[in-house]
Protein backbone atom coordinates (compact mmCIF):
# COMPACT_ATOMS: atom_id res chain seq x y z
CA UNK A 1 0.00 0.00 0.00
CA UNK A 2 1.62 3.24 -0.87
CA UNK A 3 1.42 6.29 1.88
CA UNK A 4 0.90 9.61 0.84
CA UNK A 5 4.34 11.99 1.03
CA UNK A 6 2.23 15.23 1.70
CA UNK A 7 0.80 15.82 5.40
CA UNK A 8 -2.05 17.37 6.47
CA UNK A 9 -0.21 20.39 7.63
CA UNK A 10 1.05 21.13 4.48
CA UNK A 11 -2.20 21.15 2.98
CA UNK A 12 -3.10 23.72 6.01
CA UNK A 13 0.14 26.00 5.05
CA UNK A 14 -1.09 25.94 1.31
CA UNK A 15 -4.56 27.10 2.16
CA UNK A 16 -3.26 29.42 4.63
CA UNK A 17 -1.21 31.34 2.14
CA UNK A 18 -4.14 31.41 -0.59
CA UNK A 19 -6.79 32.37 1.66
CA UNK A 20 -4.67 34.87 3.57
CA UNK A 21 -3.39 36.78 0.42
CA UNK A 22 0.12 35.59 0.74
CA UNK A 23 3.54 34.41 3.21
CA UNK A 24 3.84 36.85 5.60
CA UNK A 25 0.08 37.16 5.99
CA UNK A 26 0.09 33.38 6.70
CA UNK A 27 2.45 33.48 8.58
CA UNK A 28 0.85 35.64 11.04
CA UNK A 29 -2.21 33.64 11.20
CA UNK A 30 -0.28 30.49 11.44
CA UNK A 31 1.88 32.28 13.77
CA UNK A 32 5.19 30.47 12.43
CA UNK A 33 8.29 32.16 10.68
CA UNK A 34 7.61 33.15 6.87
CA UNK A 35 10.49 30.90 5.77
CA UNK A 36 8.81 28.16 7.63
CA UNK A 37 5.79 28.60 5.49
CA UNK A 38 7.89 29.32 2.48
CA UNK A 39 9.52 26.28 3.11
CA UNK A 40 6.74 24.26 3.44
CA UNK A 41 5.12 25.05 0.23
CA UNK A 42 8.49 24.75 -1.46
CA UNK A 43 8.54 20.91 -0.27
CA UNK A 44 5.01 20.42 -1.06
CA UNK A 45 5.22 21.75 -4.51
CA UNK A 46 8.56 19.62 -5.09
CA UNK A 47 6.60 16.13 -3.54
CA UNK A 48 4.15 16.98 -5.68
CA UNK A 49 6.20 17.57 -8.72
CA UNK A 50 3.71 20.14 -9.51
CA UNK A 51 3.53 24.07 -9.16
CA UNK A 52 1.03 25.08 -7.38
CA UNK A 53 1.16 28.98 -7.02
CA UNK A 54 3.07 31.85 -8.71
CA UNK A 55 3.75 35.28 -7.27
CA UNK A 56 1.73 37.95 -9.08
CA UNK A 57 3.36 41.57 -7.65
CA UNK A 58 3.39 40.59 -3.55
CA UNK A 59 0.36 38.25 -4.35
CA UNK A 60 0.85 34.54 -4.26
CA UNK A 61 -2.12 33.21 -6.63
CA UNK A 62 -2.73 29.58 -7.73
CA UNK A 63 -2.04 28.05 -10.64
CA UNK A 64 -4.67 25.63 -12.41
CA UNK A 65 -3.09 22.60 -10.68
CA UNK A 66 -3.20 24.67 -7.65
CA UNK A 67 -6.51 25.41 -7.47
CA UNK A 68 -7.94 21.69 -8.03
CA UNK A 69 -5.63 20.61 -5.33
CA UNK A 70 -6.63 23.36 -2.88
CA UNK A 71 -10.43 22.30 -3.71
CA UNK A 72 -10.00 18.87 -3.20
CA UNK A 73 -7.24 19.69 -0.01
CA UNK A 74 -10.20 21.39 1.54
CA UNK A 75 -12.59 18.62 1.58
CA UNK A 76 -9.34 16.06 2.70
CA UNK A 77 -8.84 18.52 5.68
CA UNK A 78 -12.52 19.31 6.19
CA UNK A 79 -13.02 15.19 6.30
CA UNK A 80 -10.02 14.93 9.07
CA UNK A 81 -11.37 17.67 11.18
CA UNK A 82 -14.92 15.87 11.15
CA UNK A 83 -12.64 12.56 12.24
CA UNK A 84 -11.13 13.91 15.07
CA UNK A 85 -14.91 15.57 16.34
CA UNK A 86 -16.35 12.06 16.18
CA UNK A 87 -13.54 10.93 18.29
CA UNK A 88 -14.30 13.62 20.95
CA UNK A 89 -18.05 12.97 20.68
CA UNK A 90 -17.12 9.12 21.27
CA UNK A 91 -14.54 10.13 24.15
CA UNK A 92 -17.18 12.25 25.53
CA UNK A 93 -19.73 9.18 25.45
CA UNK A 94 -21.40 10.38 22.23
CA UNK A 95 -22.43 7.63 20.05
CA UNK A 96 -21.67 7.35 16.33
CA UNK A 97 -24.78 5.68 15.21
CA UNK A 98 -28.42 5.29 16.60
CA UNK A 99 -30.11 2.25 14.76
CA UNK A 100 -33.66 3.95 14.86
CA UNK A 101 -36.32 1.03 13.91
CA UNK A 102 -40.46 3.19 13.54
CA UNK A 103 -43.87 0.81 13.11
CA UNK A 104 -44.61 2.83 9.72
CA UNK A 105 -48.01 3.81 11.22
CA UNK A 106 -46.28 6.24 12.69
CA UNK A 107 -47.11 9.60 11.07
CA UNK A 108 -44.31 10.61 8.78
CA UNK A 109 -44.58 13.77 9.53
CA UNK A 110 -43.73 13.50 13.17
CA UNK A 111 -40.93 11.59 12.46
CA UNK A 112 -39.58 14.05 10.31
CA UNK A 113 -40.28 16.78 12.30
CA UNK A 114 -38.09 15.20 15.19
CA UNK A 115 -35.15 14.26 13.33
CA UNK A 116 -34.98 17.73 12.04
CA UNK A 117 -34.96 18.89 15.49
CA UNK A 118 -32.21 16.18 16.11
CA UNK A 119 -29.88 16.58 13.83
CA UNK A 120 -28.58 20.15 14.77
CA UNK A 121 -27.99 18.60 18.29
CA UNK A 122 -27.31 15.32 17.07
CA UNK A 123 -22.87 16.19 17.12
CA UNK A 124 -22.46 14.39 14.71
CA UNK A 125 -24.19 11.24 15.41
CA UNK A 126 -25.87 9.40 12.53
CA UNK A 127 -29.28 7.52 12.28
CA UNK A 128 -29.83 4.32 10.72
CA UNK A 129 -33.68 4.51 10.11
CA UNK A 130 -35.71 1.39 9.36
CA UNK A 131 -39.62 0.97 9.06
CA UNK A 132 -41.43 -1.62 9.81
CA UNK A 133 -44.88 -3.53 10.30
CA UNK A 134 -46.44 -4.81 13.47
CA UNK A 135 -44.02 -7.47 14.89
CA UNK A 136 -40.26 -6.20 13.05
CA UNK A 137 -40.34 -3.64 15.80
CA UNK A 138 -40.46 -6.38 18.56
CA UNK A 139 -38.10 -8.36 17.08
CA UNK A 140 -35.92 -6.04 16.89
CA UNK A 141 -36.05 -5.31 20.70
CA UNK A 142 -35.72 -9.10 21.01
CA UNK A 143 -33.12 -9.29 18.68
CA UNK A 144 -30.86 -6.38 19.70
CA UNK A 145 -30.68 -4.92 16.09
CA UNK A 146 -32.24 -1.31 16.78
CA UNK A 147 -31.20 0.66 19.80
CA UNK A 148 -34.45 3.02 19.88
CA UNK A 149 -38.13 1.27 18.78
CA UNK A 150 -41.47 2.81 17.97
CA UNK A 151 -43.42 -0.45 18.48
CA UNK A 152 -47.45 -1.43 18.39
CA UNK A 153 -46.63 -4.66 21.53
CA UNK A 154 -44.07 -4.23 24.15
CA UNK A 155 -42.38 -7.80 24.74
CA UNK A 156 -41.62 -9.27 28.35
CA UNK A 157 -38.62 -7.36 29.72
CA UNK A 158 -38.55 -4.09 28.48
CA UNK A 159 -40.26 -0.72 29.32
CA UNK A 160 -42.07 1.63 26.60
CA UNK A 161 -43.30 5.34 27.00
CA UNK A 162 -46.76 5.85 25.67
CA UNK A 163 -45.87 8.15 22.71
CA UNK A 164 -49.08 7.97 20.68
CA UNK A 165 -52.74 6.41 19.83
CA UNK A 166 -53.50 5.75 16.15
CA UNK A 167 -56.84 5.74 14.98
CA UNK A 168 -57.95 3.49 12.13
CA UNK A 169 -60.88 3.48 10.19
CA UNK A 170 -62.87 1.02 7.92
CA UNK A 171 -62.98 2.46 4.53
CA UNK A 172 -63.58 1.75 0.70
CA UNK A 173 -63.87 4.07 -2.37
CA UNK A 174 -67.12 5.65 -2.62
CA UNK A 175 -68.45 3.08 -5.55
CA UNK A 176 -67.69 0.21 -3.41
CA UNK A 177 -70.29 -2.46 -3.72
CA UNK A 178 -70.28 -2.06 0.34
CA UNK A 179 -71.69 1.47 0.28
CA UNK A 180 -74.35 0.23 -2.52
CA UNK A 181 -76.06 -2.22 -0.07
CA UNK A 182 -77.14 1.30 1.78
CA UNK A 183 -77.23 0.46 4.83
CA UNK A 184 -75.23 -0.64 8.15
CA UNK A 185 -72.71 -3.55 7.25
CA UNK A 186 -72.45 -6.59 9.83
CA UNK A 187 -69.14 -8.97 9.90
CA UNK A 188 -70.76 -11.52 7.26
CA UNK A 189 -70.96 -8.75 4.52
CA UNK A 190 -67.27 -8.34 5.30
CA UNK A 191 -66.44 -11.46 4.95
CA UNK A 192 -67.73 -11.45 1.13
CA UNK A 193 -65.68 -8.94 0.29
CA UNK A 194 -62.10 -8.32 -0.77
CA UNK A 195 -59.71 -7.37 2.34
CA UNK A 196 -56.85 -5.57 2.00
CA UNK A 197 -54.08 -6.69 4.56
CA UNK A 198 -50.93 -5.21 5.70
CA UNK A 199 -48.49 -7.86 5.58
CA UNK A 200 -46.08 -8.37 9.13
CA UNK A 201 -42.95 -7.48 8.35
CA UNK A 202 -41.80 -10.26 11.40
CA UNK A 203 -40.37 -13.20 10.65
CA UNK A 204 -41.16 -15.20 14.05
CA UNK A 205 -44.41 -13.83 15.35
CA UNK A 206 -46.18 -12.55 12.93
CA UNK A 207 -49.98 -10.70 13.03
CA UNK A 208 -52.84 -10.29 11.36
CA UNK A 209 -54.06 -7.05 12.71
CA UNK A 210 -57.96 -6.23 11.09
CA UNK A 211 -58.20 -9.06 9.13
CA UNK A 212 -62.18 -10.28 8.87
CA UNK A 213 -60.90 -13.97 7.44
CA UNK A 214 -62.80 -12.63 4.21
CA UNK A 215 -62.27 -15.83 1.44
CA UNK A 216 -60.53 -12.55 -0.76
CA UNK A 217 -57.71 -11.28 0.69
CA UNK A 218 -54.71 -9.41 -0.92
CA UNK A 219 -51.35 -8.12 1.11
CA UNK A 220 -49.52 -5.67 0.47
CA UNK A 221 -46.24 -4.69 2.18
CA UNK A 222 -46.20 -0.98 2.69
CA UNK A 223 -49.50 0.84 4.07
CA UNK A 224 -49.11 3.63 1.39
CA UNK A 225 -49.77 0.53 -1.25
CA UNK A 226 -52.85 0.02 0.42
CA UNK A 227 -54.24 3.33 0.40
CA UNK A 228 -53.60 3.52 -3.10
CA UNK A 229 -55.04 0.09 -3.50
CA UNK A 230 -58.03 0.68 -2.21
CA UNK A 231 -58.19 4.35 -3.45
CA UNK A 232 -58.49 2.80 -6.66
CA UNK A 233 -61.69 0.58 -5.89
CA UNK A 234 -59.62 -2.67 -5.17
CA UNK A 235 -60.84 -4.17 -1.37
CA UNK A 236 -61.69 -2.53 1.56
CA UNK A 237 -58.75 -1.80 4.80
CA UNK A 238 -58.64 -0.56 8.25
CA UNK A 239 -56.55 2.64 7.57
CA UNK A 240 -54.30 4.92 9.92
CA UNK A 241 -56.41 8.12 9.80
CA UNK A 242 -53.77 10.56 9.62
CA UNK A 243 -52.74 8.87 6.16
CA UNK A 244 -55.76 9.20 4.65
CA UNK A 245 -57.41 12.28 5.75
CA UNK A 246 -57.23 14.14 2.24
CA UNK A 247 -58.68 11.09 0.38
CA UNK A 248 -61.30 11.38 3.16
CA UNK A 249 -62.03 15.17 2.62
CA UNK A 250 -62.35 15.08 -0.90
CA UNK A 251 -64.58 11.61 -1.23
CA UNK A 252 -61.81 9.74 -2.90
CA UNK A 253 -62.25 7.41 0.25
CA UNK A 254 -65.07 6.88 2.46
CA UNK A 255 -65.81 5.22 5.94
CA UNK A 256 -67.60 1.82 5.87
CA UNK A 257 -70.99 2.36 8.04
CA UNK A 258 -70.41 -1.16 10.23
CA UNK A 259 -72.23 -1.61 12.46
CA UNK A 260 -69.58 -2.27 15.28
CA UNK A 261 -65.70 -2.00 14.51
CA UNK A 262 -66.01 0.92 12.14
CA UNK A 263 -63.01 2.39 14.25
CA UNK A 264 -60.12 1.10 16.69
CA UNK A 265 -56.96 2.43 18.28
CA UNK A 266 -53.76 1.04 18.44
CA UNK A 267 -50.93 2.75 21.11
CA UNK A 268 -47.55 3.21 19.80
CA UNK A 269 -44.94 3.35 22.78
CA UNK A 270 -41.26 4.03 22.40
CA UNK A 271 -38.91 1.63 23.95
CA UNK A 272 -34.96 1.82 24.65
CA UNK A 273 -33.48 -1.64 24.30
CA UNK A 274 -31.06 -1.09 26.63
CA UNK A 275 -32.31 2.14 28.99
CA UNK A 276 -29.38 1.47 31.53
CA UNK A 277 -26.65 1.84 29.19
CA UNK A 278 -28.29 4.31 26.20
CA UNK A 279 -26.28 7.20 25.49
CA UNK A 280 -27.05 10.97 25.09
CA UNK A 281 -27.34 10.40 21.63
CA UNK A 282 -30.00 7.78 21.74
CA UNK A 283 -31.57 9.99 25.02
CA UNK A 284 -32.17 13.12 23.54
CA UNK A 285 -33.55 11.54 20.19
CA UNK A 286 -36.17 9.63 22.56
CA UNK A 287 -36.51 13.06 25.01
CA UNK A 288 -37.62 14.62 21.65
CA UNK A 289 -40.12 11.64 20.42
CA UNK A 290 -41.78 12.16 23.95
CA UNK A 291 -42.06 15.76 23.47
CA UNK A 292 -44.11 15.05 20.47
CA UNK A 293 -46.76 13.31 22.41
């Protein structure tokens, strides 16, 4: 493997002298000797093998093999300085990465809304988002893959925070032969007509939240395919509200009149996997879920 000749701080001299107008001016910022800096652009130019600036009057200015050096120099020194802050942030007790697993009935917009209060705090800490359906987000508590969890079912062992009820509702496209029978539907007429399921995206204990055990039933995977799906006249689903509350406005979607069920909640809570040992990182992010309650 072959090691690069040029250091760091020669790539600091370098920008020093362009951004500062010339040697003695870096210099004084640097607060070194001019020769030093002299000398150090001398020896980068010469490990380089390519000039890099020429003197114009008292000016040093760049040459075009300067200036896409400097460029990329920047971003080099830019990526080091970012290195050593994740260092601190780990020293400090920080953590580099939150693995962040949401039930996708979670309103979109609210997770939004709190990573984009998170990430000016976050110092530098990433967020490895995954959505899921009904039993991923215990499994990943039982699993140890996520280290913060939105989940519908709290397994044996851990603690959740009630963060939030979702409502559902019963609903078909205005033309479904459901609303044609004109009046209040029982379970049997359900059970004649085509369901549309979300599928659990668990492998080991998997659900069947809503479903009627209608003889038609399609799944899809993702509950924005199923408000499309049945948008489009296909089946009849238990929605989350909040997703479908423009379709509901302008008659593109319309609540089944059952006679019981019509309606149910489901509570979302948000669970640490491990609350004795979760950093700031993963503490704030959850402090800022529960202020969204």
């Amino acid at each position: 493997m072959a090691y690069p000749k040029v250091t760091l701080e020669q790539w600091r001299v370098l920008q020093a002298v362009v951004d500062a107008g010339g040697f003695a001016q870096a210099a004084e910022r640097l607060h070194r000797s001019q020769s030093s800096i002299s000398y150090a652009v001398h020896k980068l130019q010469s490990q380089l093998g390519v000039p890099l600036l020429h003197i114009v009057g008292r000016k040093a200015e760049l040459t075009e093999a300067g200036e896409t050096l400097l460029r990329q120099s920047r971003q080099l020194l830019d990526s080091a300085t970012e290195l050593e802050a994740v260092a601190h942030m780990i020293s400090a007790g920080w953590e580099p990465e939150i693995r962040l697993v949401v039930d996708s009935a979670y309103p979109t917009r609210d997770l939004i809304r709190v990573l984009k209060q998170f990430e000016p705090v976050s110092q530098g800490t990433r967020v490895q988002l995954k959505e899921v359906i009904l039993s991923g987000a215990e499994e990943a508590l039982l699993n140890d893959t996520a280290d913060l969890v939105i989940t519908a079912f709290v397994p044996p062992g851990f603690l959740g925070d009630q963060l939030i009820n979702i409502d559902f509702l019963a609903v078909a496209h205005p033309d479904h032969p459901l609303h044609q029978l004109g009046r209040e539907l029982v379970h049997a007429d359900l059970s004649q007509a085509l369901q549309v399921v979300i599928s659990d995206s668990g492998a080991v204990q998997t659900r069947d939240v809503g479903w009627q055990e209608a003889e038609h039933r399609w799944t899809v995977t993702k509950l924005e395919t199923a408000v499309e799906t049945i948008r489009h006249g296909l089946g009849f689903a238990w929605l989350p509200v909040h997703l479908i509350e423009q379709q509901l406005q302008s008659n593109a979607l319309k609540a089944l009149p059952l006679r019981e069920g019509q309606r149910y909640q489901a509570q979302l809570y948000l669970v640490k996997t491990h609350p004795n040992r979760s950093g700031p990182a993963t503490n704030k992010l959850a402090d800022l879920f529960k202020s969204h309650r």
